[in-house]
Every structure is written in structure tokens, then in C-alpha cells.
Protein backbone atom coordinates (compact mmCIF):
# COMPACT_ATOMS: atom_id res chain seq x y z
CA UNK A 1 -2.35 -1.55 -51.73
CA UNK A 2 -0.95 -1.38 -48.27
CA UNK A 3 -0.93 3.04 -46.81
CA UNK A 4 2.54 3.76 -46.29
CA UNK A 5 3.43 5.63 -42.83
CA UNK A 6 5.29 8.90 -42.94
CA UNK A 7 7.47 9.48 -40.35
CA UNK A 8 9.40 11.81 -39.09
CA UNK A 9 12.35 12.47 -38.96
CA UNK A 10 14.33 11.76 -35.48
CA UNK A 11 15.74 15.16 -35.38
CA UNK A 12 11.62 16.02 -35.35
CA UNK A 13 11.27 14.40 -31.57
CA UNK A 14 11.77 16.92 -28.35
CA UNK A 15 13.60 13.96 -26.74
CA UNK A 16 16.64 11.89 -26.80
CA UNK A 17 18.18 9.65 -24.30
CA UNK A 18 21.27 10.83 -22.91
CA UNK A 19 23.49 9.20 -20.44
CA UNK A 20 24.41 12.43 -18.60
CA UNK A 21 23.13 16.50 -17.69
CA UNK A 22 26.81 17.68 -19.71
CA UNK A 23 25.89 15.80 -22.61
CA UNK A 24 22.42 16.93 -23.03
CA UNK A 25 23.27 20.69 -22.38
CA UNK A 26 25.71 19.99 -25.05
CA UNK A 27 23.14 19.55 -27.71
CA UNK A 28 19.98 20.74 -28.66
CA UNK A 29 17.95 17.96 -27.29
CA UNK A 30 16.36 17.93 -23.88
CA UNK A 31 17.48 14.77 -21.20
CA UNK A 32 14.42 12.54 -21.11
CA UNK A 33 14.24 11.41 -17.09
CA UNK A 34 13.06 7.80 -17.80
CA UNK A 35 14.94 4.92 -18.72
CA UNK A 36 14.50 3.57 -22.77
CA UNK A 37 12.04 0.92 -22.66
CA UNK A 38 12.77 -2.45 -23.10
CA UNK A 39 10.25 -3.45 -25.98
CA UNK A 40 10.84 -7.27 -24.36
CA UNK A 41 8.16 -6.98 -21.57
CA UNK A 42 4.75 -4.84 -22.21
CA UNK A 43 4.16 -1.96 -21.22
CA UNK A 44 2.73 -1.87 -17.36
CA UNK A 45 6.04 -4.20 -16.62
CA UNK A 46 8.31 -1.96 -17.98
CA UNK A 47 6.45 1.17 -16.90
CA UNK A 48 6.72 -0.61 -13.13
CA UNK A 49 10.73 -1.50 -13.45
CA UNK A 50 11.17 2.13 -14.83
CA UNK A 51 9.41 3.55 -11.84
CA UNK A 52 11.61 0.86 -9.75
CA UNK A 53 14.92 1.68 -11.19
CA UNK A 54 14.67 5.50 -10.51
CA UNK A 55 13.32 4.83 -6.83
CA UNK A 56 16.34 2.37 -6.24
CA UNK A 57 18.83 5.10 -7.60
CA UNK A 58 17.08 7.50 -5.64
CA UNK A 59 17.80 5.32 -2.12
CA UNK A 60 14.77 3.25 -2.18
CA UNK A 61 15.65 -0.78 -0.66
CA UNK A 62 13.77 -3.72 -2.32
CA UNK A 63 10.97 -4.58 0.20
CA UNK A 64 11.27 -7.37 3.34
CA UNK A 65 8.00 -9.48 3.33
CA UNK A 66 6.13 -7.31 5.73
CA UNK A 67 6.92 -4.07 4.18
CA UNK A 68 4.66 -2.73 1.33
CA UNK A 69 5.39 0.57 1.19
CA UNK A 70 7.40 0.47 -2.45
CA UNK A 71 4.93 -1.87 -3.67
CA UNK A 72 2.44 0.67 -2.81
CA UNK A 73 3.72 3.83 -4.66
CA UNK A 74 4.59 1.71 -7.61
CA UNK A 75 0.92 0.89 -7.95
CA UNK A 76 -0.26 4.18 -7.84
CA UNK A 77 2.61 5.12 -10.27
CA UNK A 78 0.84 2.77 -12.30
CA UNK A 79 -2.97 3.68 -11.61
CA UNK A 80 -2.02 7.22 -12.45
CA UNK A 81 -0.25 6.84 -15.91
CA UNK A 82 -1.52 3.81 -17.09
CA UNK A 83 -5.21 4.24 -15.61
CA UNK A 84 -5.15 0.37 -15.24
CA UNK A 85 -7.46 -1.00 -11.90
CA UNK A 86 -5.96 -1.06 -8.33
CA UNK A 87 -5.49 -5.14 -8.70
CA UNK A 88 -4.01 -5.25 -12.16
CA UNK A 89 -1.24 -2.52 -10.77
CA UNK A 90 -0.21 -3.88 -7.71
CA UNK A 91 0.17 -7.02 -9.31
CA UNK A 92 2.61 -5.75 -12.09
CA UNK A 93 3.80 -3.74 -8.90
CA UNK A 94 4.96 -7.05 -7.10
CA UNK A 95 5.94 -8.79 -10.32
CA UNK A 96 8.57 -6.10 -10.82
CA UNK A 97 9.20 -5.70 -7.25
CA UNK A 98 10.38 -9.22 -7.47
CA UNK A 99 12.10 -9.79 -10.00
CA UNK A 100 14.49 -6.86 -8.94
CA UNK A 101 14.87 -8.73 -5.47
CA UNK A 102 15.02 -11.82 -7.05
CA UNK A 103 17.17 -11.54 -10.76
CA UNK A 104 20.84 -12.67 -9.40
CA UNK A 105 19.05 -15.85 -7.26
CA UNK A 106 20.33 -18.95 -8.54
CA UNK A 107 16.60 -20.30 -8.13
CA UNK A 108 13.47 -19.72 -10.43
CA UNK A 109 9.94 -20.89 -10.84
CA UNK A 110 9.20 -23.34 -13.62
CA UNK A 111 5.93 -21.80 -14.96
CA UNK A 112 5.35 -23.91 -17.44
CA UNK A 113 5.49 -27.11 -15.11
CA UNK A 114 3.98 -25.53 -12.16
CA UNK A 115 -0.30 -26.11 -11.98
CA UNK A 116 -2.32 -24.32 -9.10
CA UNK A 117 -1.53 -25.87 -6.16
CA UNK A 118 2.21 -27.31 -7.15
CA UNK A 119 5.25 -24.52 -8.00
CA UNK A 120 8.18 -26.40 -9.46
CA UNK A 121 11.47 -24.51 -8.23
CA UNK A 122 14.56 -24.94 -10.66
CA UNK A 123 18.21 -24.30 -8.70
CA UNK A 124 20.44 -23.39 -11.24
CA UNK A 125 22.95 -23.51 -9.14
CA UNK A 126 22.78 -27.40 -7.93
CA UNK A 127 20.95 -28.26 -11.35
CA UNK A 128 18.11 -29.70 -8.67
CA UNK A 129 14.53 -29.18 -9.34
CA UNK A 130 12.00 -29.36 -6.26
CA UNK A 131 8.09 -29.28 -5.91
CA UNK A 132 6.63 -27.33 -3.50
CA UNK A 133 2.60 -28.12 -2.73
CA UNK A 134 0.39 -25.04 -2.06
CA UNK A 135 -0.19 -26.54 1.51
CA UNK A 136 3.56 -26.31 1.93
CA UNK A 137 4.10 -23.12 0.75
CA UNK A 138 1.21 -21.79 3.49
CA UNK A 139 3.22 -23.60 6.54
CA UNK A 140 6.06 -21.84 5.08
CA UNK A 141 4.43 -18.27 5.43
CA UNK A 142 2.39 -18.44 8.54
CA UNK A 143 6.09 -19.95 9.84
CA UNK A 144 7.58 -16.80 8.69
CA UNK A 145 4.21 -14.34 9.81
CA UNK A 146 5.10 -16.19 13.06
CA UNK A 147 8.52 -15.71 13.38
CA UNK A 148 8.28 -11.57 12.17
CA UNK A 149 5.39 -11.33 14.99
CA UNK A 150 7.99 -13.06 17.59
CA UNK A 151 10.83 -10.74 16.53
């Protein structure tokens, strides 16, 4: 026979969400200061778009190309409360970083077409679908390292 669970009751918690200081003085709960989660992505992707939101509302600008500054104190947002590896949190870091930058673009990747050396890119927008080779997509970035270097 399965073990039931008992929980508690929600009252039980030291925490609630609350959308503002007034409201949260206004009970007997305290304001928890990180976003709900969003039980759709795991938990190093939401723990980086949590730490992403509150920079953004905080001033923080999505990163240009050359600038890895955000990217940077994400990871070690990561490293420190996840205690995940240096690699696996700078590249939920970027993931995050770029999907923020990226989440009103009428273009996307098409993962599941895409191999290792060929990225299918899918415009909404124009209902076109292009494939890019991985020797393309390295002209395209030493064009652009080229052009930052000029500027």
C-alpha cells in the first residue's frame, strides 16, 4: 500500500507571494523577493530567468555580443545556489540571457531539424525557413568580431 504524504497546511509556510510591500505588511505573511517559479522549465533555467528578471527591473540591459558582464554574475548566481560546475552555469546563464533578448523576435531555431553543423531558422513572420551551415555562421561572427574591432 502506497505511504500517504502529510502536508501542511499553507498557512504553515513563512512565505507567500505578494504583488506589493502594502499588501504584505497587511498580513501576517512575509514578501518573498523572488519571482514564483515556473514549474515549465527546470530548475537552473528558471533559477537563471529569476536572477535575470530582478537584474532587468533593477536597470540591468540585455547584453551586446561583446559584453559578458550579465552573463557573468548570472553564472555565479548559479554556481553559488545551485553548486552546479562553472560550464553547466554559464551555459543556462546564456540560454536565459537569450531568450530574454530574443522572446518577441519573429525568428527561432528549429531544434529538432537542426544537426551539428546545419541550424534551421524558422521566420514566423514571412512563414520562410532558412539553413544556415556552421561554416556560415563562423563568416558571420568573425564579420561581426571584425566590424566591433573597426568601430
Amino acid at each position: 500500500m502506497p505511504t500517504m504524504l502529510n502536508h501542511a497546511p499553507r498557512s504553515a509556510f513563512p512565505f507567500s507571494v505578494q504583488t506589493s510591500a502594502a499588501s504584505a505588511t497587511a498580513s501576517n505573511t512575509m514578501a518573498c523577493p523572488i519571482a514564483a517559479p515556473d514549474f515549465g522549465r527546470d530548475f537552473l533555467s528558471d533559477q537563471a530567468h529569476q536572477f535575470l528578471r530582478l537584474e532587468l527591473d533593477n536597470g540591468a540591459v540585455i547584453p551586446s555580443v561583446r559584453d559578458n558582464h550579465l552573463l557573468s554574475r548570472c553564472a555565479n548566481h548559479l554556481m553559488a545556489i545551485c553548486r552546479c560546475s562553472q560550464r553547466t552555469a554559464e551555459t543556462y546563464a546564456a540560454q536565459a540571457i537569450a531568450e530574454l533578448a530574443s522572446h518577441r523576435s519573429s525568428v527561432a531555431f528549429d531544434i529538432d531539424r537542426s544537426t551539428t553543423y546545419c541550424l534551421f531558422v524558422n521566420d514566423r513572420a514571412s512563414g520562410t525557413t532558412r539553413a544556415i551551415s556552421a561554416a556560415e555562421v563562423l563568416a558571420l561572427l568573425r564579420q561581426a568580431e571584425a566590424a566591433a574591432v573597426a568601430a
